[in-house]
N, C-alpha and C. Protein backbone atom coordinates (compact mmCIF):
# COMPACT_ATOMS: atom_id res chain seq x y z
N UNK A 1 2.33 -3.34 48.52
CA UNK A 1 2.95 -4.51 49.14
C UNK A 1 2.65 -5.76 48.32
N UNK A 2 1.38 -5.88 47.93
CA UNK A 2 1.00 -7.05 47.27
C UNK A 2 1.80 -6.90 45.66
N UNK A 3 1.70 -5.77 45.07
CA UNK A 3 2.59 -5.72 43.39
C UNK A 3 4.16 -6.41 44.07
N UNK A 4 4.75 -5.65 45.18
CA UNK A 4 6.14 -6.47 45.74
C UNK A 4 6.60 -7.61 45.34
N UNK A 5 5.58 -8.20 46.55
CA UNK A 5 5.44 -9.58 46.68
C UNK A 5 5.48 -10.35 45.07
N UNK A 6 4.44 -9.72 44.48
CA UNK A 6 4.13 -10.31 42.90
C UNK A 6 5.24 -10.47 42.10
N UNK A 7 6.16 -9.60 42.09
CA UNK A 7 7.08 -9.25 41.29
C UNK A 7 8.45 -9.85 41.82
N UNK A 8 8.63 -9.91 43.19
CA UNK A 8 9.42 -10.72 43.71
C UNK A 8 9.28 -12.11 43.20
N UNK A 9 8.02 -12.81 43.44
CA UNK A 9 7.59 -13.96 43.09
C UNK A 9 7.99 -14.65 41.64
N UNK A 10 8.08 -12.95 41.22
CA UNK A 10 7.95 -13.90 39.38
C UNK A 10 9.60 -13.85 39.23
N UNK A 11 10.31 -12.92 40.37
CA UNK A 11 12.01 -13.40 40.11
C UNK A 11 12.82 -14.43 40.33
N UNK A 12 11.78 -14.67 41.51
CA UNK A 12 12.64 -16.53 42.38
C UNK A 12 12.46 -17.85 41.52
N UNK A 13 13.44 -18.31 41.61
CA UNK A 13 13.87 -19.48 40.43
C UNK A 13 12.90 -20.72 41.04
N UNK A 14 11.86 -20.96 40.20
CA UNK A 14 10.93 -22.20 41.03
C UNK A 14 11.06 -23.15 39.73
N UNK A 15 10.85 -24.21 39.73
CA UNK A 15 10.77 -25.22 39.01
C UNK A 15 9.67 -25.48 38.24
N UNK A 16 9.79 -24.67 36.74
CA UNK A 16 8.39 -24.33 36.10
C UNK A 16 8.46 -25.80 34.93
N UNK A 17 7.05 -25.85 34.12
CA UNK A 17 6.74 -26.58 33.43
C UNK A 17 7.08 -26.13 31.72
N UNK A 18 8.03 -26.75 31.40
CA UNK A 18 8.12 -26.18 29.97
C UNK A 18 7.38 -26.65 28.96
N UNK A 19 7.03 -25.56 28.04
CA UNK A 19 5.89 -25.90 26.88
C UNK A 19 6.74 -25.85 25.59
N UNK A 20 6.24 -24.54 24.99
CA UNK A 20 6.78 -24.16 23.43
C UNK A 20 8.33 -23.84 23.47
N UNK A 21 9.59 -23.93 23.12
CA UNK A 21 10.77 -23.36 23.22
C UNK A 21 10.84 -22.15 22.68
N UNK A 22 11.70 -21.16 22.89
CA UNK A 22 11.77 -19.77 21.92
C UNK A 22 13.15 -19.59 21.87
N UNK A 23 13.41 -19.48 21.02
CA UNK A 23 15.31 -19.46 20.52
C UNK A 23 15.31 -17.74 20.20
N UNK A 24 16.40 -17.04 20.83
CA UNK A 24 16.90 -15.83 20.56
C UNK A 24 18.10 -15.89 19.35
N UNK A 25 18.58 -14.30 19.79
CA UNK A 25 19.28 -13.89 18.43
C UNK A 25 20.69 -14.41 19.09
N UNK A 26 21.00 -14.41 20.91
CA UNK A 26 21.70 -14.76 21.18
C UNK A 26 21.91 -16.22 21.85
N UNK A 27 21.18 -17.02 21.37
CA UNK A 27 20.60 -18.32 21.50
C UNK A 27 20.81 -19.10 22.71
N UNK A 28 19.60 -17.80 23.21
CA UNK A 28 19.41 -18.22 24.91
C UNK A 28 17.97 -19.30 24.52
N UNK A 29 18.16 -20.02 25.53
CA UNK A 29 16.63 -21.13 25.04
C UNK A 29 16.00 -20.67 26.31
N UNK A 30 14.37 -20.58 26.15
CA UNK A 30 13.48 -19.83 27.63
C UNK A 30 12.26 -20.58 26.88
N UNK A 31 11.11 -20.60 27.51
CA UNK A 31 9.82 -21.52 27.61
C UNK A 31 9.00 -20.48 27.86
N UNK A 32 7.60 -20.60 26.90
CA UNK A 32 6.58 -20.37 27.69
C UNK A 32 6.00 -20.36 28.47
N UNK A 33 5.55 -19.37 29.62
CA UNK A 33 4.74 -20.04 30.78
C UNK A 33 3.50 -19.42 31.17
N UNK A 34 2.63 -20.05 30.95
CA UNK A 34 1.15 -19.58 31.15
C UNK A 34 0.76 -19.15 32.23
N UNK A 35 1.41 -18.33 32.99
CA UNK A 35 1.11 -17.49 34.21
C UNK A 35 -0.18 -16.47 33.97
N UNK A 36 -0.70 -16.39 35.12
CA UNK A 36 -1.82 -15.34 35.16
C UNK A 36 -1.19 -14.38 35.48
N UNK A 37 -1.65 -13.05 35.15
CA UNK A 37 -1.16 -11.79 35.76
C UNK A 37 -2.23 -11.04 36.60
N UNK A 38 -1.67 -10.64 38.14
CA UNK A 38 -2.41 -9.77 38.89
C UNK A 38 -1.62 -8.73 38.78
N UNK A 39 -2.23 -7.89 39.09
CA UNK A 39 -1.78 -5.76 39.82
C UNK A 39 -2.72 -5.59 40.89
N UNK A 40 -1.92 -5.36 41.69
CA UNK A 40 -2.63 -4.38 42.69
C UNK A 40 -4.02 -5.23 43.03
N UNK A 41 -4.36 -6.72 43.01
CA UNK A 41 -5.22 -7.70 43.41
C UNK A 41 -5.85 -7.29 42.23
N UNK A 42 -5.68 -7.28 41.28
CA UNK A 42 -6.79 -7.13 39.74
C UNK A 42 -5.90 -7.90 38.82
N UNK A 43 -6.88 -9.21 37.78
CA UNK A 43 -6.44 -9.66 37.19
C UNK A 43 -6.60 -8.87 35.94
N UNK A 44 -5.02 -9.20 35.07
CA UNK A 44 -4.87 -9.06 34.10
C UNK A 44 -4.57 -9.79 33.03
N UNK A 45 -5.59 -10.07 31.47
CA UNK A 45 -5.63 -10.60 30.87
C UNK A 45 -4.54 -10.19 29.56
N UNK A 46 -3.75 -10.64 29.11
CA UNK A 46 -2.22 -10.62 28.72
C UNK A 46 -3.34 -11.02 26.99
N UNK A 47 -2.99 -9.99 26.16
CA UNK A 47 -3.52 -10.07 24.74
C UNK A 47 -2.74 -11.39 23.96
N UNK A 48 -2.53 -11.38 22.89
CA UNK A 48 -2.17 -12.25 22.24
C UNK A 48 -0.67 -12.20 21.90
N UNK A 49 -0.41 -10.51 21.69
CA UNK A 49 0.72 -10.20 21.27
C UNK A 49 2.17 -10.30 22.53
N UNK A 50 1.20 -10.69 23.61
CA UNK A 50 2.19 -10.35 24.87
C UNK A 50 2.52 -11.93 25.42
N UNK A 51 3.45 -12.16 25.91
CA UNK A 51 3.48 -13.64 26.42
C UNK A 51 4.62 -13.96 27.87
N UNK A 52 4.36 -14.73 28.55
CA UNK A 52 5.23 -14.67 29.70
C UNK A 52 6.28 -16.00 29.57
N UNK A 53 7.79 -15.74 30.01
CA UNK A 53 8.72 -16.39 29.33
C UNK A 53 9.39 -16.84 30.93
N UNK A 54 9.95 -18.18 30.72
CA UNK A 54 10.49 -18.93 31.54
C UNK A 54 11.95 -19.35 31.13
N UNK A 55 13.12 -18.60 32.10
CA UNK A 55 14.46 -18.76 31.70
C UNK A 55 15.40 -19.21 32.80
N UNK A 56 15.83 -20.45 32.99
CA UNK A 56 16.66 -20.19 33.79
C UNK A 56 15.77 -20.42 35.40
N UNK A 57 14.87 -20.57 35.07
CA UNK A 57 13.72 -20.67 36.25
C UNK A 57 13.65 -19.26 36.64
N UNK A 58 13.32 -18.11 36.19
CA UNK A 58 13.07 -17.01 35.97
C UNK A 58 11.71 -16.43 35.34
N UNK A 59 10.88 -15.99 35.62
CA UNK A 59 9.76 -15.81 34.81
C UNK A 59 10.24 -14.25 34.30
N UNK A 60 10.03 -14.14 33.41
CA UNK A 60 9.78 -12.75 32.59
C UNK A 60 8.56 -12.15 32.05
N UNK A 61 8.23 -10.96 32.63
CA UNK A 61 7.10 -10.40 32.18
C UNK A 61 7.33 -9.34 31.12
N UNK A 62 5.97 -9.30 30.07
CA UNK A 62 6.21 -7.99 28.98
C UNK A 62 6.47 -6.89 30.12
N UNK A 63 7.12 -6.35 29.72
CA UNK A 63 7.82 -4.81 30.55
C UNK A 63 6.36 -3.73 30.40
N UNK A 64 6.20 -3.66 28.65
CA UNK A 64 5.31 -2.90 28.43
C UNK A 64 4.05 -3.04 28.69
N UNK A 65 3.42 -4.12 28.72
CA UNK A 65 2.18 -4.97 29.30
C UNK A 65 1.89 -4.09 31.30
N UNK A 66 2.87 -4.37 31.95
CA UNK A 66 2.98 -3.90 33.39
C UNK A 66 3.54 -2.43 33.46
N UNK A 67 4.22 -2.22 33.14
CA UNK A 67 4.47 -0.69 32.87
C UNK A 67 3.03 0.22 32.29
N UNK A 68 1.95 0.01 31.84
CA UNK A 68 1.10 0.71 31.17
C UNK A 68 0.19 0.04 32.34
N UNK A 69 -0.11 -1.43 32.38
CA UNK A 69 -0.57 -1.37 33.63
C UNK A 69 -0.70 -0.65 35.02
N UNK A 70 0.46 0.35 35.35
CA UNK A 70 0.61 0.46 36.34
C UNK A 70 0.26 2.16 35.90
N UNK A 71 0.34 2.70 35.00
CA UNK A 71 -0.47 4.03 34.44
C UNK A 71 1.19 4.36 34.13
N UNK A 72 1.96 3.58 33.34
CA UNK A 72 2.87 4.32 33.13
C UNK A 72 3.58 4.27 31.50
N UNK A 73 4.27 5.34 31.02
CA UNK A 73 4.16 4.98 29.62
C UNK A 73 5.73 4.21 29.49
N UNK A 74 6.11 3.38 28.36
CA UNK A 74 7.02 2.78 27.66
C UNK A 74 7.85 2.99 26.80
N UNK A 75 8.59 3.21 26.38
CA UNK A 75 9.08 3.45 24.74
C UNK A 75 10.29 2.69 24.59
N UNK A 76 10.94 2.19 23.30
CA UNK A 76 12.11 1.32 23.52
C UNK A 76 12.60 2.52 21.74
N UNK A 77 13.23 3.07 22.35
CA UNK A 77 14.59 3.26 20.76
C UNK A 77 15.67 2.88 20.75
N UNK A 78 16.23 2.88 19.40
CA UNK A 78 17.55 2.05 18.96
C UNK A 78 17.88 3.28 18.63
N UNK A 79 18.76 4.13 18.81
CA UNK A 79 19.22 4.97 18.46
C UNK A 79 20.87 5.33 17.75
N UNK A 80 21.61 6.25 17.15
CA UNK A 80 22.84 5.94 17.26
C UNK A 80 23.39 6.84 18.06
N UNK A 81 22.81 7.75 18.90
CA UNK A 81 23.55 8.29 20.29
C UNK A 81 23.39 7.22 21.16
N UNK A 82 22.30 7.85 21.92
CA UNK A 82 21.95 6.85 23.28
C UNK A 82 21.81 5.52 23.40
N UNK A 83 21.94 4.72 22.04
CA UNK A 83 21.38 3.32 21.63
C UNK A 83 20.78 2.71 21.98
N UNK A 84 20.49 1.27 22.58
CA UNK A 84 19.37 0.64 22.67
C UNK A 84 18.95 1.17 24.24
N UNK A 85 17.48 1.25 23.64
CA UNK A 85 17.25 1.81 25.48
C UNK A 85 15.33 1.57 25.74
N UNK A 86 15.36 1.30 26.74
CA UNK A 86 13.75 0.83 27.11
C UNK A 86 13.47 2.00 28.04
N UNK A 87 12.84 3.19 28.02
CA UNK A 87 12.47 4.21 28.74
C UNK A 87 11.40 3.82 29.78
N UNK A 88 10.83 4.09 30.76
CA UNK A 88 9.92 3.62 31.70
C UNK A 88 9.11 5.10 32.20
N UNK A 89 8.66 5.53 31.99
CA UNK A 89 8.20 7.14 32.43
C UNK A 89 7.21 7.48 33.17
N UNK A 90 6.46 8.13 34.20
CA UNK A 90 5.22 8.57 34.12
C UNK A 90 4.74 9.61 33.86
N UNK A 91 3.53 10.07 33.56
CA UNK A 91 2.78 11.30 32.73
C UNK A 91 3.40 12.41 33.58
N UNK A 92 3.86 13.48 32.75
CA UNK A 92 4.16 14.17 33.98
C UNK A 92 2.94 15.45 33.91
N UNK A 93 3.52 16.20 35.20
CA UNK A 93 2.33 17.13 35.16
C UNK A 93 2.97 18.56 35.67
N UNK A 94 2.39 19.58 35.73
CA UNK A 94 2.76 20.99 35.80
C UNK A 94 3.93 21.08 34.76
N UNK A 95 3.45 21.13 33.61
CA UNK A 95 4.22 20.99 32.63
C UNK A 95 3.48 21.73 31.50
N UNK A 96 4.66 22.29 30.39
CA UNK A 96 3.28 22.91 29.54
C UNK A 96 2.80 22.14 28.41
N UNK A 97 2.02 22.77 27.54
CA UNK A 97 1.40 21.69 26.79
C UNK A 97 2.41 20.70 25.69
N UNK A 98 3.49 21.91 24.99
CA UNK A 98 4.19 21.12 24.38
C UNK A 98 4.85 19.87 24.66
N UNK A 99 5.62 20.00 26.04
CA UNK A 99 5.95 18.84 26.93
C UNK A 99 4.93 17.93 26.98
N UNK A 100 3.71 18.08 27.26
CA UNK A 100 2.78 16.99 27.60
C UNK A 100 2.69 16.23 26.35
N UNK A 101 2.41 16.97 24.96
CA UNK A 101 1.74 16.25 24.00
C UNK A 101 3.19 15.32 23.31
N UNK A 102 4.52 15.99 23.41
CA UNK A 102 5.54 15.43 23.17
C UNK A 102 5.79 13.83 23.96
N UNK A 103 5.06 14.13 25.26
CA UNK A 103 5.49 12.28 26.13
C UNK A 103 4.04 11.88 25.45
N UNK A 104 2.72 12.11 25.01
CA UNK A 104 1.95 11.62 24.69
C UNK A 104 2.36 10.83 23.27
N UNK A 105 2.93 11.47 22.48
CA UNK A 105 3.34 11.51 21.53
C UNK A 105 4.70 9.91 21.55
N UNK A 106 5.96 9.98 22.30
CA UNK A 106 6.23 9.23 22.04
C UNK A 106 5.81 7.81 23.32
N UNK A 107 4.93 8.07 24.08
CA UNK A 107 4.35 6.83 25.20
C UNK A 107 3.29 6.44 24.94
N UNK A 108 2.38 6.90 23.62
CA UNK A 108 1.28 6.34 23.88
C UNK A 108 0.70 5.91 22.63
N UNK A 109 1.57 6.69 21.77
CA UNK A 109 1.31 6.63 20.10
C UNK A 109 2.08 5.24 19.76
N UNK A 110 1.29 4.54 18.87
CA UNK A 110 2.08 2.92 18.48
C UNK A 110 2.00 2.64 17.03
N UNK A 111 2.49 2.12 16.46
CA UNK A 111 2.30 1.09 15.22
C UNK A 111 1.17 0.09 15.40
N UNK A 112 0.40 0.66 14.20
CA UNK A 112 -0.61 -0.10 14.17
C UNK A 112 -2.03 0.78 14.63
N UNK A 113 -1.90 1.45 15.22
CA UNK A 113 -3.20 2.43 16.48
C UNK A 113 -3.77 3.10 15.28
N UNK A 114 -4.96 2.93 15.45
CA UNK A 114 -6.47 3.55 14.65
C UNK A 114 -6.12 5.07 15.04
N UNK A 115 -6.90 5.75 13.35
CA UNK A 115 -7.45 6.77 13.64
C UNK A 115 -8.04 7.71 14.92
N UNK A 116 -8.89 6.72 15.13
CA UNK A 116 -9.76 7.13 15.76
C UNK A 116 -8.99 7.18 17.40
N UNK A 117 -8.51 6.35 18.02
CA UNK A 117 -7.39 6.48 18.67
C UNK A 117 -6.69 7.80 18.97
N UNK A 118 -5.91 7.84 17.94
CA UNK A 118 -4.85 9.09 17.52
C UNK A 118 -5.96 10.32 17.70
N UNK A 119 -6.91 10.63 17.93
CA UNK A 119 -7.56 11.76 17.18
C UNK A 119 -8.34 12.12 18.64
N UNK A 120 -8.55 11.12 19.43
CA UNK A 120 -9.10 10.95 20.68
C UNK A 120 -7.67 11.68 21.93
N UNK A 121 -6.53 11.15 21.39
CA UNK A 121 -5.38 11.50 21.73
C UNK A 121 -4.76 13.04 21.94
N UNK A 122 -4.72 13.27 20.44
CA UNK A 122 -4.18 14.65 19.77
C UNK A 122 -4.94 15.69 19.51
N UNK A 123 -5.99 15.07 18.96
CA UNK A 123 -6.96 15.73 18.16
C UNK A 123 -7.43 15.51 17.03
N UNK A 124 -8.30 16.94 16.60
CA UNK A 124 -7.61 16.61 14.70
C UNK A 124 -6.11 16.75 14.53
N UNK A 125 -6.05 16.89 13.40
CA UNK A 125 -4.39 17.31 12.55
C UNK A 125 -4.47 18.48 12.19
N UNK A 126 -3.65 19.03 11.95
CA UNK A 126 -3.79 20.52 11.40
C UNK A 126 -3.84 20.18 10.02
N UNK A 127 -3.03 19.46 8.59
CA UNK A 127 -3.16 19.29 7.86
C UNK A 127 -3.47 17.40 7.66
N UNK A 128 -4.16 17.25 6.51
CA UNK A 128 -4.60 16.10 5.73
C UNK A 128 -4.11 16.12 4.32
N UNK A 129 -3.30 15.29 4.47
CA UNK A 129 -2.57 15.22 2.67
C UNK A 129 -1.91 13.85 2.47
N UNK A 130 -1.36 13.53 1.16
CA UNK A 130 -0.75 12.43 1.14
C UNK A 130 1.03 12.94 0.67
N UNK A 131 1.76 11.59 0.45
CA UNK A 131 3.07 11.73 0.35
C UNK A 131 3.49 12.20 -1.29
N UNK A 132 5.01 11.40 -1.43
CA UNK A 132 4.95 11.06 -2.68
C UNK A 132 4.75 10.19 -3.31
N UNK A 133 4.22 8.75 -2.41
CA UNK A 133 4.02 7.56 -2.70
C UNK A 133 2.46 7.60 -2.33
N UNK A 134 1.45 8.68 -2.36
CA UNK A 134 0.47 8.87 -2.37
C UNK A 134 -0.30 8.45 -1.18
N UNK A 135 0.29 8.23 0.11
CA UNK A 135 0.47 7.75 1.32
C UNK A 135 -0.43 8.58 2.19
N UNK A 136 -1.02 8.12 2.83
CA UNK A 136 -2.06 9.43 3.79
C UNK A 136 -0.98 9.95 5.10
N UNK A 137 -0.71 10.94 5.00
CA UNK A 137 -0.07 11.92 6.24
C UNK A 137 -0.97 12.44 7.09
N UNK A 138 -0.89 12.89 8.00
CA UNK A 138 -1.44 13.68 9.33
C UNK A 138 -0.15 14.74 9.49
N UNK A 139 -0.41 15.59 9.54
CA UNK A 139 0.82 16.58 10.46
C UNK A 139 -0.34 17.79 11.34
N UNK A 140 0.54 17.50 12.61
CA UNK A 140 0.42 18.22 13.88
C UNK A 140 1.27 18.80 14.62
N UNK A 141 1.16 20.59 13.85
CA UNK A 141 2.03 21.82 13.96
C UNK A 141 1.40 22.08 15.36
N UNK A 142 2.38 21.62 16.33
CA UNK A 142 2.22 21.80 18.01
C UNK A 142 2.80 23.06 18.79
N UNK A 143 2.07 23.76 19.16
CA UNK A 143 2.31 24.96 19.89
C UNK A 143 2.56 26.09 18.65
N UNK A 144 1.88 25.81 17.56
CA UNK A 144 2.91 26.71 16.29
C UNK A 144 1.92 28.33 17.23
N UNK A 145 2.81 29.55 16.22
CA UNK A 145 2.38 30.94 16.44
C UNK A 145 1.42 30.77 15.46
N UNK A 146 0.64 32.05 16.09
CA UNK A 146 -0.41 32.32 14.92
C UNK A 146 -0.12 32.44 13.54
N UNK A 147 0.94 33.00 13.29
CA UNK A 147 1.57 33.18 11.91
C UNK A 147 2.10 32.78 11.21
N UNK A 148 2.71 31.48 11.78
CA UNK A 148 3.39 30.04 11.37
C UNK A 148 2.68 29.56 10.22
N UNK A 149 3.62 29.48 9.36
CA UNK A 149 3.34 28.77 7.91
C UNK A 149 4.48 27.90 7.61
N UNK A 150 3.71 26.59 7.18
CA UNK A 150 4.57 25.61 6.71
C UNK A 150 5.16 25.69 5.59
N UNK A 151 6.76 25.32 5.28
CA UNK A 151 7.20 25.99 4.03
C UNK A 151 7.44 24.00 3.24
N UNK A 152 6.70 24.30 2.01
CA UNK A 152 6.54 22.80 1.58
C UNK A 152 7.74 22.85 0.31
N UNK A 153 8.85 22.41 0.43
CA UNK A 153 9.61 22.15 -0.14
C UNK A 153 9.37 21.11 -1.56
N UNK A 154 7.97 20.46 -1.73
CA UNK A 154 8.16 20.42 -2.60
C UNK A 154 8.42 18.13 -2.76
N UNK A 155 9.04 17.95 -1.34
CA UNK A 155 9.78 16.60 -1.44
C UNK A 155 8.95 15.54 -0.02
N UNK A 156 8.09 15.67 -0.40
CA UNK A 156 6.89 14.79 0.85
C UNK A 156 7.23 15.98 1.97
N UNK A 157 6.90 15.36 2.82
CA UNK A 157 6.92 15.81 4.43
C UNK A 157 8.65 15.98 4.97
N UNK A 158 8.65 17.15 5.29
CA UNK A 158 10.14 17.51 6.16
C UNK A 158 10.05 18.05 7.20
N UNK A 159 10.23 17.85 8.73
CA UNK A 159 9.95 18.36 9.44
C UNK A 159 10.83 19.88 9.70
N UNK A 160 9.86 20.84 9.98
CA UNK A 160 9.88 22.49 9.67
C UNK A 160 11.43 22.75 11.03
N UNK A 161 12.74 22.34 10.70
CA UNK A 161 13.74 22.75 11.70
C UNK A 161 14.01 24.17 11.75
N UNK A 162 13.62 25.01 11.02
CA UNK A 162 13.59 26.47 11.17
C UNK A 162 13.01 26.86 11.69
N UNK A 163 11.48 26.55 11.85
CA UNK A 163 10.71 26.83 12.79
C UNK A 163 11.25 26.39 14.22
N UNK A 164 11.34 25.20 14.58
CA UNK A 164 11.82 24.94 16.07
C UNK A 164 12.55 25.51 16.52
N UNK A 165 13.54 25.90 15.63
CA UNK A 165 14.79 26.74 16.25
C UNK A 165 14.52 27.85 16.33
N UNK A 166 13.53 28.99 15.96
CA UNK A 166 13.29 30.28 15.92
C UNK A 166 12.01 30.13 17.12
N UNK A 167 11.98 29.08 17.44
CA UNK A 167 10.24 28.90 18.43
C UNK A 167 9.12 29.35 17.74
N UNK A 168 8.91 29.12 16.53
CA UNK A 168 7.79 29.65 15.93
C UNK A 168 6.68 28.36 15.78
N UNK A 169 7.32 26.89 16.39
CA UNK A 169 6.76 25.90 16.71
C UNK A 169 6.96 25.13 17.97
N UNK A 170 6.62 24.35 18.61
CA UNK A 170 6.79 23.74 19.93
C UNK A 170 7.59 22.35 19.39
N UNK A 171 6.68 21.47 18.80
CA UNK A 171 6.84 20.85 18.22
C UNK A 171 6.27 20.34 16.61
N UNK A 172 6.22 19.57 15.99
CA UNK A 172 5.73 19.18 14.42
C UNK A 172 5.93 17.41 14.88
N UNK A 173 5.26 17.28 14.20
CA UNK A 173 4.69 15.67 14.02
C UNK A 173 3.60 15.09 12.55
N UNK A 174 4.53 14.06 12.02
CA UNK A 174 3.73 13.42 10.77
C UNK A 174 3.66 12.06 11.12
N UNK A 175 2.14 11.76 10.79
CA UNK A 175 2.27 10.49 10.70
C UNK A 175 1.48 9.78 10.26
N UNK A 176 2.48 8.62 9.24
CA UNK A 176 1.86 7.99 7.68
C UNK A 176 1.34 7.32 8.28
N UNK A 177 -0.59 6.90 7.24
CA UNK A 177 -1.43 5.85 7.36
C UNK A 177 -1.44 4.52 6.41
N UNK A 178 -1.30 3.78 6.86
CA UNK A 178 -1.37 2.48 5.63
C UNK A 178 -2.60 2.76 4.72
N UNK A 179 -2.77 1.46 4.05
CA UNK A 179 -4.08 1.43 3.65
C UNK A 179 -5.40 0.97 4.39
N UNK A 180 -5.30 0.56 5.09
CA UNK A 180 -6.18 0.03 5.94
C UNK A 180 -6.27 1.21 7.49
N UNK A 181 -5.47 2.15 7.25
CA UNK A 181 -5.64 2.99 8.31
C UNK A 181 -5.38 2.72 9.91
N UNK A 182 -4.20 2.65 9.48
CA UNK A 182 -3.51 2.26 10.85
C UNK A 182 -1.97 2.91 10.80
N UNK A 183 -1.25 3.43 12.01
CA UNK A 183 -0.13 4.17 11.73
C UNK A 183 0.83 3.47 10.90
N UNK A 184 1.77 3.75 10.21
CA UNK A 184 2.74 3.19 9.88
C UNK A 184 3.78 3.78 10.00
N UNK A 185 4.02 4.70 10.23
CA UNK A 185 4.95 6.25 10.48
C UNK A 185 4.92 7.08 11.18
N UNK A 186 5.58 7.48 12.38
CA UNK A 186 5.58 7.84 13.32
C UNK A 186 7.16 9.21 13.11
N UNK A 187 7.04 10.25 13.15
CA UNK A 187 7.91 11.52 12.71
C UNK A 187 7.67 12.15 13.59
N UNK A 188 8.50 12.70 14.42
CA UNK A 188 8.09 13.90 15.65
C UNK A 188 9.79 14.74 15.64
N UNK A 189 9.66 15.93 15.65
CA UNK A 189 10.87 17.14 15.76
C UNK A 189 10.29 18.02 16.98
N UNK A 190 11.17 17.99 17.92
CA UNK A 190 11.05 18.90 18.89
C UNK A 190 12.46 19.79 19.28
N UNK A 191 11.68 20.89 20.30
CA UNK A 191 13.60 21.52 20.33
C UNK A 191 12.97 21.39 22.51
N UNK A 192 14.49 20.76 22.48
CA UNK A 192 14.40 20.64 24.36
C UNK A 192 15.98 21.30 24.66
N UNK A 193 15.87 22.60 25.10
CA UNK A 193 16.61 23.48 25.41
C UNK A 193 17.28 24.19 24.14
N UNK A 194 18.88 23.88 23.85
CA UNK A 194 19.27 24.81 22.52
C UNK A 194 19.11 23.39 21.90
N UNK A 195 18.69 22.58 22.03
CA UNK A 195 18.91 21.08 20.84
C UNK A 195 17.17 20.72 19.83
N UNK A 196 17.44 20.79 19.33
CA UNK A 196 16.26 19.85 17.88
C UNK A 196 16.81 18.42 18.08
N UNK A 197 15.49 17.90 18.07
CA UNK A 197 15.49 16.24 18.32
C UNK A 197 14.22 15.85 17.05
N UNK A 198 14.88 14.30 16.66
CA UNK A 198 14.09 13.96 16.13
C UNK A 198 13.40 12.32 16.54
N UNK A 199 12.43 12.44 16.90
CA UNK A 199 12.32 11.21 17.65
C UNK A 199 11.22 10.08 16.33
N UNK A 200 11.58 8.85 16.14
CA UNK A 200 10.67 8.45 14.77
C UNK A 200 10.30 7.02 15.33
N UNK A 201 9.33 6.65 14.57
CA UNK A 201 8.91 5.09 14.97
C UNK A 201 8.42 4.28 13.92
N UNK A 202 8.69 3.14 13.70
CA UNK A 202 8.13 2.51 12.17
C UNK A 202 8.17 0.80 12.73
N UNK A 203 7.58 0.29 11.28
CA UNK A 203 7.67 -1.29 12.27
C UNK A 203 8.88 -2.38 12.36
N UNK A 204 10.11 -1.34 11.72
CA UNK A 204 11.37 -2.10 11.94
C UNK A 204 12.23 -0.98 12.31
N UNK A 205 12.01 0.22 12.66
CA UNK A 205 12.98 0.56 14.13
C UNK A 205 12.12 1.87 14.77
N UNK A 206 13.72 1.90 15.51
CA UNK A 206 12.84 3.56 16.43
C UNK A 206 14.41 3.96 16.96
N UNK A 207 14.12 5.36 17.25
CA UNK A 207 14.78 6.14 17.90
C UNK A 207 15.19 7.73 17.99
N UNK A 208 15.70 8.89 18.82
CA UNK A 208 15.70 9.34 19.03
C UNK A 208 16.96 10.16 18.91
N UNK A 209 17.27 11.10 17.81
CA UNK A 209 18.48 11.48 17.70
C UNK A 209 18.70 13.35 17.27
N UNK A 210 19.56 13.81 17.22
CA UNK A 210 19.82 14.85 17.38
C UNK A 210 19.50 15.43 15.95
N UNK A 211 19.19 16.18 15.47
CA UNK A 211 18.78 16.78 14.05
C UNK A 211 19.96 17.84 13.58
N UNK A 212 20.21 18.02 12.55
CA UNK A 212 21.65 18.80 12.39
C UNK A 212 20.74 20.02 11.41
């Protein structure tokens, strides 16, 4: 009742105090507004990267900020099927592992996220190698068979679509480390029913599309 109320609150047009301006791509003009954030009577302290926006006498909250707040995961792809799209999900459960590590995979994994993070997450990796730009990779052969061997073509990292399609993998996942060790590359191939998907993330796009 009280998140309701909260969220109601931050929709009704009140007569806020404008600070910094922020100009869009579609050159809507909206204001900063230094709102506190509660959940569920617990305050929440809003990082640096997150900020609350005043439009129209409208407050706007990060989506992803309250959405993870609330134990739930996020993802936004640009895709060229489904196109722009902000997913909202929660963890699901009685599910098997491939499914699980696949929503872990694209709800919880980010640009930028430590090692140590990722590893707390996933695990280890099954392999440790670099690219052709001498790039540190991770790949995590998910649900593979015992007998599953990766066939290395030779041309960096390709995700194994023969395998998915024969089920000799669940899923496959690579993903490049900067230098400073932080993600920069985000590669995931899964098969969800008769379809191979390739779902990717980097720090100028994302999305989720069908693999041929």
């Amino acid at each position: 009742m009280f998140l309701k109320k909260f969220i109601l609150g931050l929709i009704c047009g009140i007569a806020l105090t404008a600070t910094t301006a922020v100009y869009a791509s579609e050159s809507i003009q909206a204001y900063l507004f230094p709102a506190k954030i509660e959940i569920n009577g617990q305050s929440k302290e809003l990082s640096n990267e997150y900020k609350v926006l005043n439009y129209n006498g409208h407050a706007y909250v990060p989506i992803r900020f309250i959405g993870e707040s609330l134990g739930l995961g996020v993802v936004y792809t640009d895709s060229l099927e489904p196109g722009k799209v902000i997913s909202i999900m929660n963890e699901p459960t009685d599910v098997d592992e491939t499914t699980k590590k696949i929503w872990q995979i694209q709800y919880q994994l980010k640009i930028e996220q430590d090692q140590a993070s990722v590893k707390r997450l996933l695990g280890e990796p099954t392999v440790v190698s670099t690219d052709q730009k001498q790039e540190l990779v991770w790949r995590y052969d998910i649900s593979a068979k015992s007998n599953y061997k990766f066939m290395d073509l030779g041309q960096g990292y390709n995700i194994d679509i023969s395998a998915l399609e024969k089920g000799d993998l669940g899923a496959q996942l690579f993903i490049n480390w900067s230098e400073v060790e932080r993600i920069m590359l985000i590669d995931l191939g899964y098969k969800q029913k008769s379809w191979i998907y390739h779902y990717f993330l980097s720090p100028d796009n994302s999305g989720i599309n069908l693999m041929e």
